[in-house]
Protein backbone atom coordinates (compact mmCIF):
# COMPACT_ATOMS: atom_id res chain seq x y z
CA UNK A 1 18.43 -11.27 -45.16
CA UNK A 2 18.70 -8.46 -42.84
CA UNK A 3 20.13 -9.10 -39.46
CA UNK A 4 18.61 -8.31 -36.20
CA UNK A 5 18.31 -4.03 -35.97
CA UNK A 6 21.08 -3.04 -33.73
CA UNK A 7 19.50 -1.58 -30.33
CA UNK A 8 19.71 2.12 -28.99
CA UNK A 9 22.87 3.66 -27.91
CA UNK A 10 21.95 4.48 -24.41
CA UNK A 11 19.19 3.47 -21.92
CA UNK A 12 18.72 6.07 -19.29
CA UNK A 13 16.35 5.90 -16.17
CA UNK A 14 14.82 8.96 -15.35
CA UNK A 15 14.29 8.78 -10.86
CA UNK A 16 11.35 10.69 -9.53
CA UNK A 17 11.03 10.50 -6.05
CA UNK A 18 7.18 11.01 -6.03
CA UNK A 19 6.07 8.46 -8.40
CA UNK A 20 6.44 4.52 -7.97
CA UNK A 21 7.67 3.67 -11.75
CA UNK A 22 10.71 3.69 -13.58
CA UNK A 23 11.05 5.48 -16.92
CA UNK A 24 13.45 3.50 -19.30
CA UNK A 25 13.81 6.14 -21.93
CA UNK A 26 16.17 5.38 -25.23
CA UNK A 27 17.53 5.90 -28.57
CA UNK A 28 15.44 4.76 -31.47
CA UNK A 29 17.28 2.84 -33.40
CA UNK A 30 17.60 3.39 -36.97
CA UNK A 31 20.25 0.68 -38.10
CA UNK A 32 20.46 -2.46 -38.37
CA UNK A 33 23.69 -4.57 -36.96
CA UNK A 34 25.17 -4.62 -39.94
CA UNK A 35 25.01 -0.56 -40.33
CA UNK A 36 22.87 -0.20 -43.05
CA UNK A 37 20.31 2.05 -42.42
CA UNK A 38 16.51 0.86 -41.68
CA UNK A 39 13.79 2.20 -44.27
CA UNK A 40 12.64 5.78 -43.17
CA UNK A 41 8.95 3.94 -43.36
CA UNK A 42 9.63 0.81 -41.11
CA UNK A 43 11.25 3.52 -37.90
CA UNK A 44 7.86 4.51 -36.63
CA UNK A 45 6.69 0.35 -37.15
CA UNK A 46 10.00 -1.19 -34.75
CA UNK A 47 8.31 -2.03 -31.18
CA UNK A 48 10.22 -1.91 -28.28
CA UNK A 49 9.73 -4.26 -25.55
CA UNK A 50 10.87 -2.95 -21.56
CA UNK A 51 12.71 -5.23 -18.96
CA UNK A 52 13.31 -5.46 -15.58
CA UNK A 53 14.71 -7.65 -12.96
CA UNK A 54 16.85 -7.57 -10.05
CA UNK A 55 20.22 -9.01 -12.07
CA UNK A 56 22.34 -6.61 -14.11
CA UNK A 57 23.62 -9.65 -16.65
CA UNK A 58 19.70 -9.88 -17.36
CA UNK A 59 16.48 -7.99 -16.39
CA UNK A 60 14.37 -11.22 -17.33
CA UNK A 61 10.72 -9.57 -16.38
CA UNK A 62 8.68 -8.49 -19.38
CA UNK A 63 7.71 -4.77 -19.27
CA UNK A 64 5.68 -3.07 -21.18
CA UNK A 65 6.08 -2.96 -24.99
CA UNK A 66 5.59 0.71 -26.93
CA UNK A 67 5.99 1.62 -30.74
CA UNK A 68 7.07 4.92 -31.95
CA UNK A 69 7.38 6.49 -28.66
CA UNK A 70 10.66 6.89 -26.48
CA UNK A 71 9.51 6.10 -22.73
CA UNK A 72 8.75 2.92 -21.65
CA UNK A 73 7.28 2.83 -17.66
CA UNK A 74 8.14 -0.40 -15.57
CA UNK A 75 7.74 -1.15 -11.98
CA UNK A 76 10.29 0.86 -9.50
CA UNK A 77 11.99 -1.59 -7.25
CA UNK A 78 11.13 -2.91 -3.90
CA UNK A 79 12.37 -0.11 -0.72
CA UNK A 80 15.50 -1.04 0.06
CA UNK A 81 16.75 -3.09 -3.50
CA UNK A 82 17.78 -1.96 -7.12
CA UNK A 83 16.80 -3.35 -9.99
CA UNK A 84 18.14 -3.13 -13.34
CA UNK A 85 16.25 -2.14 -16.56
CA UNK A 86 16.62 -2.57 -20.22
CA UNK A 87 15.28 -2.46 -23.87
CA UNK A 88 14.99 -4.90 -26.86
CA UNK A 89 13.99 -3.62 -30.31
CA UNK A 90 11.40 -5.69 -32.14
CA UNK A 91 11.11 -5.12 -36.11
CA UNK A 92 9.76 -7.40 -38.86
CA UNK A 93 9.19 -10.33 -36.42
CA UNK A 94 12.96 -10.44 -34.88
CA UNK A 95 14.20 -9.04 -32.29
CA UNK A 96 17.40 -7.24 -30.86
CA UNK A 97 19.83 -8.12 -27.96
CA UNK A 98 18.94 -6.29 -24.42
CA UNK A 99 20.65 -2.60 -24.50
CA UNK A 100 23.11 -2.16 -21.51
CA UNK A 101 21.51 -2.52 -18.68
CA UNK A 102 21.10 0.25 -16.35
CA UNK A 103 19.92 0.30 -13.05
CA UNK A 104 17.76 2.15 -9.95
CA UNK A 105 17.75 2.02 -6.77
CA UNK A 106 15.47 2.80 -3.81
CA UNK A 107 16.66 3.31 -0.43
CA UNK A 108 14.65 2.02 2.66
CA UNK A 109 12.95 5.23 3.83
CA UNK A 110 14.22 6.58 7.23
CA UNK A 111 11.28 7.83 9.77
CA UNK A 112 10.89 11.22 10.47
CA UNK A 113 12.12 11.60 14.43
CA UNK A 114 9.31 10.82 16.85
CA UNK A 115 7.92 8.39 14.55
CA UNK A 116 9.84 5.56 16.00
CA UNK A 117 8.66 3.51 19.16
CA UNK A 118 10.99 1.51 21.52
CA UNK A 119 10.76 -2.01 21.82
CA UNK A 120 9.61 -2.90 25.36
């Protein structure tokens, strides 16, 4: 019996400061823990499944799930917090261990001057 596919060598957020989203983008993974290779056939097939969350030990919030792509979009965080972000691997009905989490952050957004009022 096969053991669980071992999961993507990096996870890596891409930041754009325009959009409200985090991109997890990854590795596909094309072995399984034990090193053998995964049929060439079953690669496009393995699902991966996003996560987020504002703990690094584990992003517990469901994200969206892809197959046979290599950008999965979850929620940015909250102004002012980070949250971190990772990926399992899902392949003939079991799945991987989260990748390494990685994390984003977004700053509280300082107003422009003359766009803040004194308190009377």
């Amino acid at each position: 019996m096969r053991k669980v596919l071992f999961l993507l060598l990096a996870v890596i957020l891409l930041i754009s400061a325009n959009v409200r989203a985090a991109f997890i983008d990854y590795d596909r993974s094309t072995t399984y823990t034990d090193n053998t290779p995964i049929p060439a056939a079953k690669i496009p097939t393995i699902q991966y499944q996003g996560w987020y969350g504002p703990t690094q030990a584990d992003p517990e919030n469901p994200g969206q799930t892809v197959t046979d792509n290599a950008t999965i979009t979850a929620p940015d965080p909250p102004a002012g917090s980070t949250w971190w972000y990772s990926v399992t691997a899902i392949l003939d009905g079991k799945t991987s261990v989260k990748a390494a989490a990685k994390s984003k952050t977004v700053p509280f957004q300082t107003p422009a001057a003359g766009q803040v009022r004194g308190v009377r």
